[in-house]
Protein backbone atom coordinates (compact mmCIF):
# COMPACT_ATOMS: atom_id res chain seq x y z
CA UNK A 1 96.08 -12.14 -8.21
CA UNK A 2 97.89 -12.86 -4.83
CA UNK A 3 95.83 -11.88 -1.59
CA UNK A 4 98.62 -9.76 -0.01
CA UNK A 5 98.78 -7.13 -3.09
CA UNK A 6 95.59 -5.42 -1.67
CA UNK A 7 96.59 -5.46 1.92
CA UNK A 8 96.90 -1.35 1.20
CA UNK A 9 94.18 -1.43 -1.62
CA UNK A 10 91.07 0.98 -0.20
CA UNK A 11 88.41 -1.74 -0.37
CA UNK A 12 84.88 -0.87 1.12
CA UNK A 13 84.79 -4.36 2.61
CA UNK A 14 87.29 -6.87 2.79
CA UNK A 15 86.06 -10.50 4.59
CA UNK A 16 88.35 -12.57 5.98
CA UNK A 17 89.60 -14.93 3.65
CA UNK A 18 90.56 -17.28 6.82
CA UNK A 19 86.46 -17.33 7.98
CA UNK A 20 85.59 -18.65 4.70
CA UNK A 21 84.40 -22.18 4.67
CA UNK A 22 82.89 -24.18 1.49
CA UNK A 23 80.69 -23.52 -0.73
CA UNK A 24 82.57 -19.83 -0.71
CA UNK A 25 79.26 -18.36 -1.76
CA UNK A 26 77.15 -19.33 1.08
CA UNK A 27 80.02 -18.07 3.61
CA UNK A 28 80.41 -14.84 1.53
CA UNK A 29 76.85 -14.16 2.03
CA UNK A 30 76.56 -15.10 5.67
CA UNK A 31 79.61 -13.12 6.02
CA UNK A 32 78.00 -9.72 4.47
CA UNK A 33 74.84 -10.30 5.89
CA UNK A 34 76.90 -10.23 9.35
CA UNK A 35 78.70 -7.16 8.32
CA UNK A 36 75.03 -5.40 7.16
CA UNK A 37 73.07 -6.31 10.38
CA UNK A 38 75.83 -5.06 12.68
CA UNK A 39 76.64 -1.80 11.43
CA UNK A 40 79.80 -2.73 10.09
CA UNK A 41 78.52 -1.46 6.46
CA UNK A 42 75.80 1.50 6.64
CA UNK A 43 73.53 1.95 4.50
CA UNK A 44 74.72 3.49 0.93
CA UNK A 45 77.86 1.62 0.90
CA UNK A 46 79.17 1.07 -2.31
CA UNK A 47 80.33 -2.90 -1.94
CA UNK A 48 83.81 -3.70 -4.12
CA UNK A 49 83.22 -4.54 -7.83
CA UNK A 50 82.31 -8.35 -7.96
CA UNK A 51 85.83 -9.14 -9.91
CA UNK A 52 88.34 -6.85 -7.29
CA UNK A 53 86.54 -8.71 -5.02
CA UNK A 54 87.12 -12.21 -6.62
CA UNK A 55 90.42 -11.23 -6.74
CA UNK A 56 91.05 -10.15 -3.54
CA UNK A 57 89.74 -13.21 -1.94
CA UNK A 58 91.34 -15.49 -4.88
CA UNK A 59 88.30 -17.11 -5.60
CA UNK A 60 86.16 -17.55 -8.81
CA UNK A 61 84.32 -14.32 -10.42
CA UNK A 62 80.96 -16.37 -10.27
CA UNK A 63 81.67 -16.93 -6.62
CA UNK A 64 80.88 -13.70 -5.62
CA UNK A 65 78.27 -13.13 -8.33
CA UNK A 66 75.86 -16.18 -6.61
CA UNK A 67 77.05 -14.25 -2.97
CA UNK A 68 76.08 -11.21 -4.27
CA UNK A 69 72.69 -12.26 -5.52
CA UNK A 70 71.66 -14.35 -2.14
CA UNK A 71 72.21 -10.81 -0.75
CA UNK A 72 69.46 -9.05 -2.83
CA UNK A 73 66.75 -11.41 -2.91
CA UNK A 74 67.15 -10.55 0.93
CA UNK A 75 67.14 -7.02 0.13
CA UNK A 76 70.65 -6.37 1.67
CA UNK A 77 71.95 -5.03 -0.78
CA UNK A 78 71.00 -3.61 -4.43
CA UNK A 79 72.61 -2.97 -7.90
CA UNK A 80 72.71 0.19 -10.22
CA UNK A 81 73.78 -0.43 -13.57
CA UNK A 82 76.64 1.59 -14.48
CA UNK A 83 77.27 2.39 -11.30
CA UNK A 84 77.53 -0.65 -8.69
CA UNK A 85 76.29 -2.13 -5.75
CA UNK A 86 75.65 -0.72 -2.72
CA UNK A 87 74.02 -1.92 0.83
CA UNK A 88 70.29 -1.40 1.05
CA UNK A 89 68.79 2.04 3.59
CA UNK A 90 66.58 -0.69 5.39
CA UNK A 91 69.12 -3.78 5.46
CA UNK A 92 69.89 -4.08 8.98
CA UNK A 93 66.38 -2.81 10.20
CA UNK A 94 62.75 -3.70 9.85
CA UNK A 95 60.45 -0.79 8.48
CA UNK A 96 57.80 -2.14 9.21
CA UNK A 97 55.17 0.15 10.80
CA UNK A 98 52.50 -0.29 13.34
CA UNK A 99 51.27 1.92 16.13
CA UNK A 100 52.97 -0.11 18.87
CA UNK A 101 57.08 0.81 20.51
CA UNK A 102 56.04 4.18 21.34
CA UNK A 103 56.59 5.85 24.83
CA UNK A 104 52.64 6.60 26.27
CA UNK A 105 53.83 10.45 26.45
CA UNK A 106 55.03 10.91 23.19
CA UNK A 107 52.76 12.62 20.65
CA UNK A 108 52.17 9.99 17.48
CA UNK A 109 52.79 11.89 14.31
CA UNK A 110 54.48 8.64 12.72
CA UNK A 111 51.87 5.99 12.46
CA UNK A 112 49.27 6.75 10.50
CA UNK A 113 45.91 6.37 12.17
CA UNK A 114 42.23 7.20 10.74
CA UNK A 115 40.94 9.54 12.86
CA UNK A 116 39.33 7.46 15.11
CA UNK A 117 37.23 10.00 16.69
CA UNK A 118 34.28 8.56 14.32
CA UNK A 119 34.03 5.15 15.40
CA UNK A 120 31.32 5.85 17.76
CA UNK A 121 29.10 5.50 14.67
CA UNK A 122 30.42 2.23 14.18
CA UNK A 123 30.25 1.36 17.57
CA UNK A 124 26.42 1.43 17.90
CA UNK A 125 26.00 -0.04 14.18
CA UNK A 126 28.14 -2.97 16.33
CA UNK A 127 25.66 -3.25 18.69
CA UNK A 128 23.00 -3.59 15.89
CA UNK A 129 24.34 -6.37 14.06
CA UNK A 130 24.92 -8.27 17.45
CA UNK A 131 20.76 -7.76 17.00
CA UNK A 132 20.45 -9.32 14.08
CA UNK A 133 18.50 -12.72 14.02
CA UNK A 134 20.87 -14.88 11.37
CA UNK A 135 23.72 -13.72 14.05
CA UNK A 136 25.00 -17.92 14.53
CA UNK A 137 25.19 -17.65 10.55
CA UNK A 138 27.96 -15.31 10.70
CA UNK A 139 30.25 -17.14 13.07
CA UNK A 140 31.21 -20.51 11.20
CA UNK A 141 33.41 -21.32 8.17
CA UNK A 142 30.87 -20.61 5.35
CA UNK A 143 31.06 -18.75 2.23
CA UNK A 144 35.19 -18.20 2.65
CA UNK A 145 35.21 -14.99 0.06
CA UNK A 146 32.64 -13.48 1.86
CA UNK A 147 28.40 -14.00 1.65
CA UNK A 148 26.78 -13.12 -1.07
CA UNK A 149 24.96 -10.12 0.19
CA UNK A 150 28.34 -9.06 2.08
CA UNK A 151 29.69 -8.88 -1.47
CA UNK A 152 27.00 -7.37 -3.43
CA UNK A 153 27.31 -4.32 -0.86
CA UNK A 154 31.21 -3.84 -0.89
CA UNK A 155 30.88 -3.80 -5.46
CA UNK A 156 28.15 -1.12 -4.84
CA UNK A 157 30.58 0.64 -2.90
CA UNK A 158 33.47 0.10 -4.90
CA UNK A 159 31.02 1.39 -7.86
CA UNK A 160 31.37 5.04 -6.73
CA UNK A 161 35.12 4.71 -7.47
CA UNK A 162 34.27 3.27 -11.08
CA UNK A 163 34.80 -0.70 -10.35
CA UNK A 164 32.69 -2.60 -12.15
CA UNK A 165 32.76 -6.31 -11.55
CA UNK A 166 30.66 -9.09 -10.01
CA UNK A 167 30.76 -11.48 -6.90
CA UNK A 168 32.56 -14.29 -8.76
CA UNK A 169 35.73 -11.65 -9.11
CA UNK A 170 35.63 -9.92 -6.25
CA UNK A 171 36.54 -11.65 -2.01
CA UNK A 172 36.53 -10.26 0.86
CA UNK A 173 39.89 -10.24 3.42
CA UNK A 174 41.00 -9.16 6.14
CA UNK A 175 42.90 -5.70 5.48
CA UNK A 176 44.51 -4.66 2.79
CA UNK A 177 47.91 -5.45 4.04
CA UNK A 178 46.60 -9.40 3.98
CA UNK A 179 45.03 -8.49 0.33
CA UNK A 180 48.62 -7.55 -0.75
CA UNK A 181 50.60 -10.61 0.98
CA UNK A 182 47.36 -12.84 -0.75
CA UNK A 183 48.48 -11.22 -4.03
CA UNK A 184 52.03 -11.68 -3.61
CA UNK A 185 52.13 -14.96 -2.65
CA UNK A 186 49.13 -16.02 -5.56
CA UNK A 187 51.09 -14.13 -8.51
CA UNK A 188 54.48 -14.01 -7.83
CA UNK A 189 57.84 -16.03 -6.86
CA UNK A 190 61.03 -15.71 -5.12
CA UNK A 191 63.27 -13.77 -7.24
CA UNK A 192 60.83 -12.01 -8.98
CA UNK A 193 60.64 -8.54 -9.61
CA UNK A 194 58.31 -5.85 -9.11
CA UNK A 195 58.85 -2.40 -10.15
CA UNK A 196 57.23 0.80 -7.53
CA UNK A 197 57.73 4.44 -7.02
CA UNK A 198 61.00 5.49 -5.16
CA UNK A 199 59.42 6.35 -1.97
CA UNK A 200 56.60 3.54 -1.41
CA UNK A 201 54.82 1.87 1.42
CA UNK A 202 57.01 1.13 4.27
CA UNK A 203 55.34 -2.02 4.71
CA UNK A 204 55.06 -3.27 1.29
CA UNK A 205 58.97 -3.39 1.46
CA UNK A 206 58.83 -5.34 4.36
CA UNK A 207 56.21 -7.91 2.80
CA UNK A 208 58.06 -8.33 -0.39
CA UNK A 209 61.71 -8.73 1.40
CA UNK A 210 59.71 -11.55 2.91
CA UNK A 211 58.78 -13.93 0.37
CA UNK A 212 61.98 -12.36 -1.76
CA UNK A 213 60.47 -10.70 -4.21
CA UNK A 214 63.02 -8.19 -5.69
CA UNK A 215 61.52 -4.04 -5.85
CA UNK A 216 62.47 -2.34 -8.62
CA UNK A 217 62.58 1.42 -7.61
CA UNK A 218 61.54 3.84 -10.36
CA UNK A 219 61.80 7.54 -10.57
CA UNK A 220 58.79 10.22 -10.51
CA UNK A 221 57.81 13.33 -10.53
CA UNK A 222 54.96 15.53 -9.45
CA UNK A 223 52.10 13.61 -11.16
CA UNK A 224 53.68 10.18 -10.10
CA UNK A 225 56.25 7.27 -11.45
CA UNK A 226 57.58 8.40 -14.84
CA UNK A 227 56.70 5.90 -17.91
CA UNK A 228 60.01 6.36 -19.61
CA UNK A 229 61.58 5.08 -16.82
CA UNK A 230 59.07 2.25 -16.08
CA UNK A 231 60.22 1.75 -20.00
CA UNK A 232 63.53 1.54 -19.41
CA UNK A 233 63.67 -0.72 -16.57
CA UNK A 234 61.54 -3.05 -18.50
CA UNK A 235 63.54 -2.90 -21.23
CA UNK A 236 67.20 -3.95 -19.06
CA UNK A 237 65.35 -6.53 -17.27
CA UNK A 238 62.43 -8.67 -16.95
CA UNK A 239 60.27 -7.22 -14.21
CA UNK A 240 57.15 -8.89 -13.61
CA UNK A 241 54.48 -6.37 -11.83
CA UNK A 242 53.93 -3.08 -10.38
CA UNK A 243 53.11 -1.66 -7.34
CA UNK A 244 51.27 1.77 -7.20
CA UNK A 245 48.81 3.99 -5.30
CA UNK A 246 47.11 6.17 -7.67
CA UNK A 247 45.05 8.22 -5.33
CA UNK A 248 47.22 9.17 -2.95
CA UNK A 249 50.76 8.03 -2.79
CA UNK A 250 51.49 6.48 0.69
CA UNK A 251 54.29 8.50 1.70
CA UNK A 252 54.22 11.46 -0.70
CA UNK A 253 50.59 12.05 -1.12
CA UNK A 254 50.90 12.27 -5.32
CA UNK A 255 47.95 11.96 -6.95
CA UNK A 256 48.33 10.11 -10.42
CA UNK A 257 45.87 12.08 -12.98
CA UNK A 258 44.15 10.23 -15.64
CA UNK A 259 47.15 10.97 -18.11
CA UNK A 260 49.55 9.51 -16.43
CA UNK A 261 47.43 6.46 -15.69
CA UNK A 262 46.72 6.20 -19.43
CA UNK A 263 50.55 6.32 -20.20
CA UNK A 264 51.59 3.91 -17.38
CA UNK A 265 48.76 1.74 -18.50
CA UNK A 266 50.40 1.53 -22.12
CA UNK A 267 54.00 0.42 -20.62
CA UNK A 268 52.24 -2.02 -18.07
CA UNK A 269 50.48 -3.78 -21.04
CA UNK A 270 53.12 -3.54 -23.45
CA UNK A 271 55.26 -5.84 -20.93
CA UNK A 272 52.62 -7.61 -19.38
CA UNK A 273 52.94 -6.52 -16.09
CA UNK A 274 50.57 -7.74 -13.50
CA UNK A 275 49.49 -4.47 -11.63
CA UNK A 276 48.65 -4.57 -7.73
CA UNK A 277 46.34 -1.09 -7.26
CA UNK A 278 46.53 0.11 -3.97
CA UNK A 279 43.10 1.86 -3.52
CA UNK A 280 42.61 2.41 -0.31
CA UNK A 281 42.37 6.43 -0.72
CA UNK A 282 39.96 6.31 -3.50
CA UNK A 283 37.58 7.85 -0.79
CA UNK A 284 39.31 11.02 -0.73
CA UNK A 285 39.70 11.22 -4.48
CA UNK A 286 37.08 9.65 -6.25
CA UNK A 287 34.57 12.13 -6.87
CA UNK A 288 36.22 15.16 -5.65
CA UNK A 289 39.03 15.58 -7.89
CA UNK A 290 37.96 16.70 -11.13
CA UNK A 291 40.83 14.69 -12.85
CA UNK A 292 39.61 10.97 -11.17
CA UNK A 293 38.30 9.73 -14.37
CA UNK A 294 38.93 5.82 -13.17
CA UNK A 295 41.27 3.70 -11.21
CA UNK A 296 44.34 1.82 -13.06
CA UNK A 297 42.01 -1.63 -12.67
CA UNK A 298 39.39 0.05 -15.34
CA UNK A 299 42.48 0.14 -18.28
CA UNK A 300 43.71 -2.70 -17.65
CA UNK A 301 41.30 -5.29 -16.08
CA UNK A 302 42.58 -8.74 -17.22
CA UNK A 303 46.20 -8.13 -15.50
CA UNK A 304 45.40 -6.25 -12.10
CA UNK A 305 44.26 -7.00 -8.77
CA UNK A 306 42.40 -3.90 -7.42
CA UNK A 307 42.45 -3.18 -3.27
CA UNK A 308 40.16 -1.64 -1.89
CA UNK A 309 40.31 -1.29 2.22
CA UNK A 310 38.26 -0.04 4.74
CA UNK A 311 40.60 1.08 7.27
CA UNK A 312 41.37 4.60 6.25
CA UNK A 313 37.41 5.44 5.42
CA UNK A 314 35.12 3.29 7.85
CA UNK A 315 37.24 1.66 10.50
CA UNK A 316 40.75 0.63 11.40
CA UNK A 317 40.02 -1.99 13.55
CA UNK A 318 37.75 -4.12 11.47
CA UNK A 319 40.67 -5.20 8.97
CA UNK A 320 38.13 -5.45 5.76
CA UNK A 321 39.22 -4.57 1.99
CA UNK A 322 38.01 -5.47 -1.07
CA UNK A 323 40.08 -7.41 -3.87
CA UNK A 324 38.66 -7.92 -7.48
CA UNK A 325 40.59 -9.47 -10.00
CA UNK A 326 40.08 -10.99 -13.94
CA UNK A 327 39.15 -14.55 -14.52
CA UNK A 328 42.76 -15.34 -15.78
CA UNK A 329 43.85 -14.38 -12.10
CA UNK A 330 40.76 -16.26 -10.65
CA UNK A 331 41.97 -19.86 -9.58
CA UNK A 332 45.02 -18.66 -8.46
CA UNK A 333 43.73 -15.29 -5.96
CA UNK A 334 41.07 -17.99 -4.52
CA UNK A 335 43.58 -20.28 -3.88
CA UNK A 336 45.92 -18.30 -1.81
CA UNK A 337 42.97 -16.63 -0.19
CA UNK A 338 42.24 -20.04 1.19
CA UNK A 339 45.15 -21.28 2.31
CA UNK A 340 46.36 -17.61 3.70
CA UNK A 341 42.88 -16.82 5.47
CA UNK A 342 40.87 -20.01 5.31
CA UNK A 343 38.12 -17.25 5.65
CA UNK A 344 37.62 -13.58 6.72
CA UNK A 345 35.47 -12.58 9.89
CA UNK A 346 32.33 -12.66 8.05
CA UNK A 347 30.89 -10.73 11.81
CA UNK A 348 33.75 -8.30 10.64
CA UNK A 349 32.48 -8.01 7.36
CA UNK A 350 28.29 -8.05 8.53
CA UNK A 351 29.23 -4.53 10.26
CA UNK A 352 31.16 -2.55 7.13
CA UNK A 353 28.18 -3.93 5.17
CA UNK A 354 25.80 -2.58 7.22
CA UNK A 355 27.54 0.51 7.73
CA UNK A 356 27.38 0.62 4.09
CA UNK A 357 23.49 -0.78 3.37
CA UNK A 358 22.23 1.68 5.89
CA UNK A 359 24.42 5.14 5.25
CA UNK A 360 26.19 5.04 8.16
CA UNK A 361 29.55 4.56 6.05
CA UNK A 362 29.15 7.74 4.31
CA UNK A 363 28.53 9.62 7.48
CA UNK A 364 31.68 8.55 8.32
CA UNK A 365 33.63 9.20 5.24
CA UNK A 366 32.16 12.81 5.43
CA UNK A 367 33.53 12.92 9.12
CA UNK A 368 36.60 11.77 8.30
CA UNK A 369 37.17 14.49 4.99
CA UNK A 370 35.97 17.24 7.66
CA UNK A 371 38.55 15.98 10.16
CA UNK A 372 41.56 15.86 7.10
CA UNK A 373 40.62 19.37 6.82
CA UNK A 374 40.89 20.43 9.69
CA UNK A 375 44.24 18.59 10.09
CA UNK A 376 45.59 19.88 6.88
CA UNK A 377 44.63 23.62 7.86
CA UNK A 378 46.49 23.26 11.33
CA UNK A 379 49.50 21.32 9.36
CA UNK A 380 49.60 24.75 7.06
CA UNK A 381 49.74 26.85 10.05
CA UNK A 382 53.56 25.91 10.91
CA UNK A 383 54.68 24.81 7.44
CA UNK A 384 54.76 26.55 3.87
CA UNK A 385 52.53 24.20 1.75
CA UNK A 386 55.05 22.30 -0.76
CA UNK A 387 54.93 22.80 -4.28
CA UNK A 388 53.18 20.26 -5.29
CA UNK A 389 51.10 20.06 -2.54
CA UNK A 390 50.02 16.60 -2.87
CA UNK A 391 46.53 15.35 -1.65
CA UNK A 392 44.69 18.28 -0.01
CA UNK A 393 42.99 16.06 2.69
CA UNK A 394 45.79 13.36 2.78
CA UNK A 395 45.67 12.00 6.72
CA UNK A 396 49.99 12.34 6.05
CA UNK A 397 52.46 15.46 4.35
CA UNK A 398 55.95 14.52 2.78
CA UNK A 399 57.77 17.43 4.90
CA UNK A 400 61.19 18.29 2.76
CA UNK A 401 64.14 19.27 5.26
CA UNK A 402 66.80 21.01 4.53
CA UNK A 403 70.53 20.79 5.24
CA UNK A 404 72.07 17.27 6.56
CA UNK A 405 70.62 15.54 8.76
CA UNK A 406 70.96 11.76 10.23
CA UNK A 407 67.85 9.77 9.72
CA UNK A 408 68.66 7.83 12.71
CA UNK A 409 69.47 10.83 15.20
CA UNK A 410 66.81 13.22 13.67
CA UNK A 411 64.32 10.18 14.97
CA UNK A 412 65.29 10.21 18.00
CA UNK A 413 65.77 13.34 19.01
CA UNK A 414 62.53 14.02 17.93
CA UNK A 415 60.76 11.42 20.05
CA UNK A 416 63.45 12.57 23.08
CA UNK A 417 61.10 15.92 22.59
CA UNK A 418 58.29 14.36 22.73
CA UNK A 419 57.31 13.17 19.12
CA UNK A 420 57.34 10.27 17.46
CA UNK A 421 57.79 11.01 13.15
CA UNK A 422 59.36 8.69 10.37
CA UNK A 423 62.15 10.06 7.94
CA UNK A 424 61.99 9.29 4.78
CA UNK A 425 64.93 6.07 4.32
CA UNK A 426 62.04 4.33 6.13
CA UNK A 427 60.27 4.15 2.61
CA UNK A 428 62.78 4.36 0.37
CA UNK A 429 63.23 1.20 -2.16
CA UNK A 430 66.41 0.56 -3.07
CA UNK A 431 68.30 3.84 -4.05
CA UNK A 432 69.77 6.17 -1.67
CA UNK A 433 67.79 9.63 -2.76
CA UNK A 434 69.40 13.04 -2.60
CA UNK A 435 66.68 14.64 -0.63
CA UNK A 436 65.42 14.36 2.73
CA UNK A 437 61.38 14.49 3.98
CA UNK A 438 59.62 13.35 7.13
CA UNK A 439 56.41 11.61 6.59
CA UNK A 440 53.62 13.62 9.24
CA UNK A 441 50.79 11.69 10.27
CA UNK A 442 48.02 14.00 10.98
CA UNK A 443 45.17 11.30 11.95
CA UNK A 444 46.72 9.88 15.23
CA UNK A 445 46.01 12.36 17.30
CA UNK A 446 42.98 12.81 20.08
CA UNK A 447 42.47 15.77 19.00
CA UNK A 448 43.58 19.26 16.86
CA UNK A 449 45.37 21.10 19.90
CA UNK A 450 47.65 17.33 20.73
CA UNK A 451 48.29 17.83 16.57
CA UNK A 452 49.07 21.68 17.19
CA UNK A 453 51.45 21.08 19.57
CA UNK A 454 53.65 18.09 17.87
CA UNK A 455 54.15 19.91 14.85
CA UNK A 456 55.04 22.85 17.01
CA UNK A 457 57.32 21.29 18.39
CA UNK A 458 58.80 19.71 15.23
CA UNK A 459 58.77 23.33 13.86
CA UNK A 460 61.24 24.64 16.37
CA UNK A 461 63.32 21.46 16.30
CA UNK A 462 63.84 21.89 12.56
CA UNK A 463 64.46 26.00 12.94
């Protein structure tokens, strides 16, 4: 079809046919990349049909088709079936969050902390294992997946949240933002897909656009990601893993019961997913809810890798979790582990150990669910509790917000008053959602009056 018949055609985007340069697809791409990164094309835009745009630049149908695809394994852009392709909520922006880019007088309900008003327990366990006589043995390149006794400690604490495993499948790393790059990188390639909730970690997202690993968003409800969807996605494509945090959903604080885990377990095997568990709450679950029977790892053990971090329950700044895999996963998690790491602090490691060998950790884990509480009870005091509620001591709440707001302005306008929160688009994989939330950190605080008076604050912005 002749170019000039859609000079009056409405066309979400129309390139320049003059800036094109061979090969077409490359310059396509570059071209909507351009468009993406400088606001030209916000997020949600439904992009022209891959054919009416092959005819409007007079080019081949494939053309666009290989432009279009560079696009997504960026993340730029995503498709729908049945109903198109539109540009990604996060294209032009990275999500990624840390507690850094924040003006000193703004109060830090965004990034989520973990209460750090406990780490003077820490602090003088520190100062003990600077004591300790085998000190030079913890300060060279030995025992890369951690030493033995190191390890033997972290699977009796993993033991509490019904892990059962030995040193030979279990290493120690440095966070569990490294375990999940480690996994990523071990299991998975460019192009490959991995299916997670709607709303999922913010930094996940960022991780996986990195090494161009497609996310397959699925719908949930209140007791987590649906299995007939997970089914159907599986069934239109091949999808190759899943990402999930059964104990408390980082941003919306689900918790998945043992049902749901049973029935997600049965889709996961049927299409031989690899799962990547996301533990790192277990503290706050295991044990205290009545329906924590097991994690996801304990159904299906020879295709998951199970995290476990520290940060949230001992200590932030120590960057330890836990990773235990199966034996068919073996070779492949050691081998990223030491190319990614080459090792772990094992000095790092020597304190969480004897945090845990000595009791210390569960002092701190009990400090921690009394601060949560405390948090939680203040957080109830200027908003109605949602239905579900989510996690009862969750260090974050999924606020809903009514009427229309822009993510972008409600942001900042928010930290012009003085706080600094995150809307929702900031986790949101792939679809644009109908609803609206603000994810409210309630652990970053110094203390419960600096937490009273943010949300107060937000409370009167949003009335």
């Amino acid at each position: 079809m002749p170019v000039n018949s859609f000079d009056k055609f409405p066309m979400s985007w129309k390139p320049d046919r003059k800036a094109l340069k061979r090969p077409f697809y490359l310059s396509i791409a570059a071209l909507l990349e351009q468009e993406i990164v400088n606001g030209l094309l916000a997020p949600g835009t439904k992009l022209p049909p891959q054919r009416e745009l092959a005819d409007f630049l007079d080019i081949n149908f494939t053309t666009i088709t290989r432009a279009y695809r560079l696009c997504m394994d960026k993340g730029l852009i995503y498709a729908v079936t049945g109903r198109g392709t539109f540009v990604s909520p996060n294209a032009a922006r990275s999500i990624t969050i840390s507690a850094d880019k924040i003006p000193s007088e703004c109060i830090d309900l965004g990034f989520v902390a973990s209460f750090e008003q406990s780490n003077d327990i820490v602090a003088e366990t520190v100062k003990k294992v600077i004591g300790k006589s085998y000190l030079d043995k913890l300060l060279n390149y030995n025992d890369p997946t951690g030493i033995p006794h190191q390890k033997k400690a972290g699977l009796n604490w993993l033991e509490s949240f019904g892990i059962h495993s030995d040193s030979e499948h279990m290493a120690i790393v440095s966070g569990s933002q490294n375990a999940l790059a480690i996994a990523l990188v071990a299991l998975f390639e460019p192009g490959n897909r991995i299916a997670t909730d709607l709303y999922t970690y913010a930094n996940f997202i960022e991780l996986a656009k990195m090494l161009h690993i497609k996310l397959v968003p699925i719908p949930g409800d209140q007791l987590g990601m649906l299995p007939e969807e997970l089914e159907n996605q599986c069934r239109q494509m091949e999808i190759h893993g899943i990402f999930l945090m059964p104990s408390c959903s980082n941003p919306t604080t689900i918790m998945i019961p043992d049902s749901r885990k049973q029935e997600l377990a049965s889709v996961i095997r049927k299409h031989h997913l690899i799962l990547l568990e996301d533990d790192i709450h277990a503290f706050l679950t295991a044990g205290i809810d009545p329906d924590y029977k097991q994690p996801m790892f304990a159904l299906l053990p020879d295709k998951s890798v199970y995290i476990c971090g520290t940060s949230k329950s001992i200590c932030s700044g120590l960057r330890v979790a836990y990773m235990v895999f199966s034996e068919a996963l073996h070779k492949k998690i050691l081998q990223a582990i030491f190319n990614i790491n080459v090792k772990t602090s094992s000095l790092d490691a020597e304190i969480i150990t004897e945090l845990i060998l000595s009791g210390k950790a569960s002092e701190v884990v009990s400090r921690k669910k009394q601060l949560a509480q405390s948090a939680n009870a203040v957080y109830e005091e200027h908003f109605e509790q949602n239905s579900p509620a989510g996690h009862p001591l969750s260090f974050y709440r999924w606020l809903p917000i009514k009427g229309h707001f822009n993510a972008e302005e409600i942001v900042a306008d928010l930290e012009q008053a003085g706080i600094r929160v995150f809307h929702s688009n900031r986790f949101l994989c792939g679809h644009v959602a109908s609803g609206q939330f603000l994810r409210i950190a309630l652990s970053s605080t110094n203390s419960l009056s600096e937490l009273r008076s943010g949300l107060e604050i937000l409370r009167q912005y949003l009335s």
